[in-house]
C-alpha atoms as a PDB file:
ATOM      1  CA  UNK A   1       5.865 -25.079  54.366  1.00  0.00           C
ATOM      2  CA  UNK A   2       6.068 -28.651  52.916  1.00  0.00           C
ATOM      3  CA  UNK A   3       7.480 -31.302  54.671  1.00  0.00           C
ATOM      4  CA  UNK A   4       9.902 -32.198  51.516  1.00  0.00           C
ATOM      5  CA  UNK A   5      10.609 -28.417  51.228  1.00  0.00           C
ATOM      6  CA  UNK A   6      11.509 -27.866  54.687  1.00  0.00           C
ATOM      7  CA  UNK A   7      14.003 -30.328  54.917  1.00  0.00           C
ATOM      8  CA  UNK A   8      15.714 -29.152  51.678  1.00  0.00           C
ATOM      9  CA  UNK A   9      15.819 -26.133  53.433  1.00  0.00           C
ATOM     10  CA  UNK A  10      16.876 -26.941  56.889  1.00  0.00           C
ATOM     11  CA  UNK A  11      19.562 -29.412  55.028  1.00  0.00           C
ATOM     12  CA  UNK A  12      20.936 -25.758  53.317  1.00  0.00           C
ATOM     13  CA  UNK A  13      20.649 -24.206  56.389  1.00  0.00           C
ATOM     14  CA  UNK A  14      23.082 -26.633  58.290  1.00  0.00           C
ATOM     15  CA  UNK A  15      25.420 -26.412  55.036  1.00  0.00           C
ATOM     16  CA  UNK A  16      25.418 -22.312  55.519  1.00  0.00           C
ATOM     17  CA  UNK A  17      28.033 -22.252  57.760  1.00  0.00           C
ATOM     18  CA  UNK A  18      30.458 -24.050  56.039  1.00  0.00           C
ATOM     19  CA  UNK A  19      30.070 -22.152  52.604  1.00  0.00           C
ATOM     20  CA  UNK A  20      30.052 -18.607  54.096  1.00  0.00           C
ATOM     21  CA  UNK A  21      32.673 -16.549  54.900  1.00  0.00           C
ATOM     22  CA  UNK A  22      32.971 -14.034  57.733  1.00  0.00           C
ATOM     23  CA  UNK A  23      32.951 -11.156  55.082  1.00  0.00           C
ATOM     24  CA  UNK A  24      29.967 -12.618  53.553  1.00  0.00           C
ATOM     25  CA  UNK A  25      28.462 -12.978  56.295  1.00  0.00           C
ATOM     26  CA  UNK A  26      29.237  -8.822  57.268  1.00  0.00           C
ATOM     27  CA  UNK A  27      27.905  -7.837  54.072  1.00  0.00           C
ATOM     28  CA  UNK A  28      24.699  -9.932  54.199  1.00  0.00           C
ATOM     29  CA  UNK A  29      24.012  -8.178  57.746  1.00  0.00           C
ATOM     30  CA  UNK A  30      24.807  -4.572  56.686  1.00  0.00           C
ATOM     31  CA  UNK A  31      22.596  -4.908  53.637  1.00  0.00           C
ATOM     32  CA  UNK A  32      19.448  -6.173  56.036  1.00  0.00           C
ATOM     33  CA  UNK A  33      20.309  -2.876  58.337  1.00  0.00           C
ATOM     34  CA  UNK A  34      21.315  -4.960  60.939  1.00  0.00           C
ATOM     35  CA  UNK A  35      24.000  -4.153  63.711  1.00  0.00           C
ATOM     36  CA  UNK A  36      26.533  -6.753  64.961  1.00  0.00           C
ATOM     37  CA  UNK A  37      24.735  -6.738  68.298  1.00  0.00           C
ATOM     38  CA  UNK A  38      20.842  -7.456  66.871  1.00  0.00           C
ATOM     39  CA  UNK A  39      21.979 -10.475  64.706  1.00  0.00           C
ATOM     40  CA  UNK A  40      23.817 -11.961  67.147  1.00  0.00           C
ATOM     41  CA  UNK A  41      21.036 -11.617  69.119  1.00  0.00           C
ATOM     42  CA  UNK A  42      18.985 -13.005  66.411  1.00  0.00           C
ATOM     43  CA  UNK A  43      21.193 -16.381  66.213  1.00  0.00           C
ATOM     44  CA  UNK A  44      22.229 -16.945  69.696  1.00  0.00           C
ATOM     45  CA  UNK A  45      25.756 -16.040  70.377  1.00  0.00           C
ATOM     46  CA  UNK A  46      27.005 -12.700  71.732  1.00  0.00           C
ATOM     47  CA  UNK A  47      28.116  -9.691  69.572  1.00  0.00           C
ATOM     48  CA  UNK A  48      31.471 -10.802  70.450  1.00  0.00           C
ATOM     49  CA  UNK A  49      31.515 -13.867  69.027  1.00  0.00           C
ATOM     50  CA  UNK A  50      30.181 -12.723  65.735  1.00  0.00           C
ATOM     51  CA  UNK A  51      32.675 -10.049  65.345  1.00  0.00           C
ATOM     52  CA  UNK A  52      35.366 -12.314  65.110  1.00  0.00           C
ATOM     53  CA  UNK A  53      33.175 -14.991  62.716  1.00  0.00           C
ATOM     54  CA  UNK A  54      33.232 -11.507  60.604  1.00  0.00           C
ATOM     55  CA  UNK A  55      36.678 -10.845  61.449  1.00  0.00           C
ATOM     56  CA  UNK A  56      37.831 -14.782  60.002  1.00  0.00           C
ATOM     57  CA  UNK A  57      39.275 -14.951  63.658  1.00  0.00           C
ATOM     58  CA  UNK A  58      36.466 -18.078  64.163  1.00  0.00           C
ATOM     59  CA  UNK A  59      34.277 -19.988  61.979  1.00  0.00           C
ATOM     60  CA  UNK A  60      30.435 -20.073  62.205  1.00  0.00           C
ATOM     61  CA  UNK A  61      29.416 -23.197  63.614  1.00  0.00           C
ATOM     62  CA  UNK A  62      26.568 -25.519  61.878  1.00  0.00           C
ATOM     63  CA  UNK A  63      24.132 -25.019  64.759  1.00  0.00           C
ATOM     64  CA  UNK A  64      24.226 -20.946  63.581  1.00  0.00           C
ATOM     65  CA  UNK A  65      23.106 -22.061  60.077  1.00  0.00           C
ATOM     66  CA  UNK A  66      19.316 -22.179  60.510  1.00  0.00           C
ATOM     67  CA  UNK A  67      18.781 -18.931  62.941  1.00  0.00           C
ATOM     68  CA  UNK A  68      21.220 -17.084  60.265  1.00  0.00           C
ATOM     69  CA  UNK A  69      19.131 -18.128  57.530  1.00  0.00           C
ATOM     70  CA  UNK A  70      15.722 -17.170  59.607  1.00  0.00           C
ATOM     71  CA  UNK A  71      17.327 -13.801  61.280  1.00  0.00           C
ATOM     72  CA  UNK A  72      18.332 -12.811  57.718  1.00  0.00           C
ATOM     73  CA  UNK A  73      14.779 -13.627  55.971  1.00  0.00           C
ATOM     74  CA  UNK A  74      12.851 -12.019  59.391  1.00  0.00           C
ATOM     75  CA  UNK A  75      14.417  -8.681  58.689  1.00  0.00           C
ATOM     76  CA  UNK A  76      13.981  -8.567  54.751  1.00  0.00           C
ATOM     77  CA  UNK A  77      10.360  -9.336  55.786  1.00  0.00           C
ATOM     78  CA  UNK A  78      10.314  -6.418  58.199  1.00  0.00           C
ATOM     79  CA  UNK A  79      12.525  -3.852  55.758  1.00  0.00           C
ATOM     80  CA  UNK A  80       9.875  -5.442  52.772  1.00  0.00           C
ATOM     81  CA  UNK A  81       6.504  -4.523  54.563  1.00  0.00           C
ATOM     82  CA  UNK A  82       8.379  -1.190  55.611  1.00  0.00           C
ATOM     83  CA  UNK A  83       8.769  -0.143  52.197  1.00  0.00           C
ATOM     84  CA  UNK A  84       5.162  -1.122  51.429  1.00  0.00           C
ATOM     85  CA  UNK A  85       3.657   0.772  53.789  1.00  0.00           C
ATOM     86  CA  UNK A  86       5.617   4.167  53.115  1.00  0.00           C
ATOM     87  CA  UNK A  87       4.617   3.299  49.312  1.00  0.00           C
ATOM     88  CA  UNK A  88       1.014   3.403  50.544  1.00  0.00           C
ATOM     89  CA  UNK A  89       1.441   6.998  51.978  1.00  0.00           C
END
């Protein structure tokens, strides 16, 4: 990745979590396939914690914007290569 194109992305990233809501953020992690527990994982905070970001009981903090953003594009990676390789079959 470009220098100039990583910082425009890192600078979204750390904007994320003040654009996002917690329902956003629940449908974004259903459509990857991912459970509450494995993208918490993911980003560094416990399942707990995440729940209630969902919930709108607490807000995601700016330090969760760049692992969200990676966790989310990781697992579209993994479910695109997944569908690749069953289209191969």
């Amino acid at each position: 990745m470009t220098s100039s194109l990583q910082d425009d992305t890192t600078a979204a990233a750390r904007e994320l979590p003040a654009t996002i809501t917690g329902a956003v953020l629940k449908a974004m992690r259903v459509a990857v396939g991912m459970s509450t527990r494995e993208l918490a994982e993911a980003i560094g905070c416990s399942h707990q914690h995440l729940s209630r970001v969902e919930s709108g009981k607490r807000s995601l903090t700016a330090g969760f914007g760049w692992p969200l953003a990676q966790a989310i594009a990781d697992q579209l990676t993994h479910l695109n290569a997944e569908h690749y390789r069953a289209a191969e079959r």
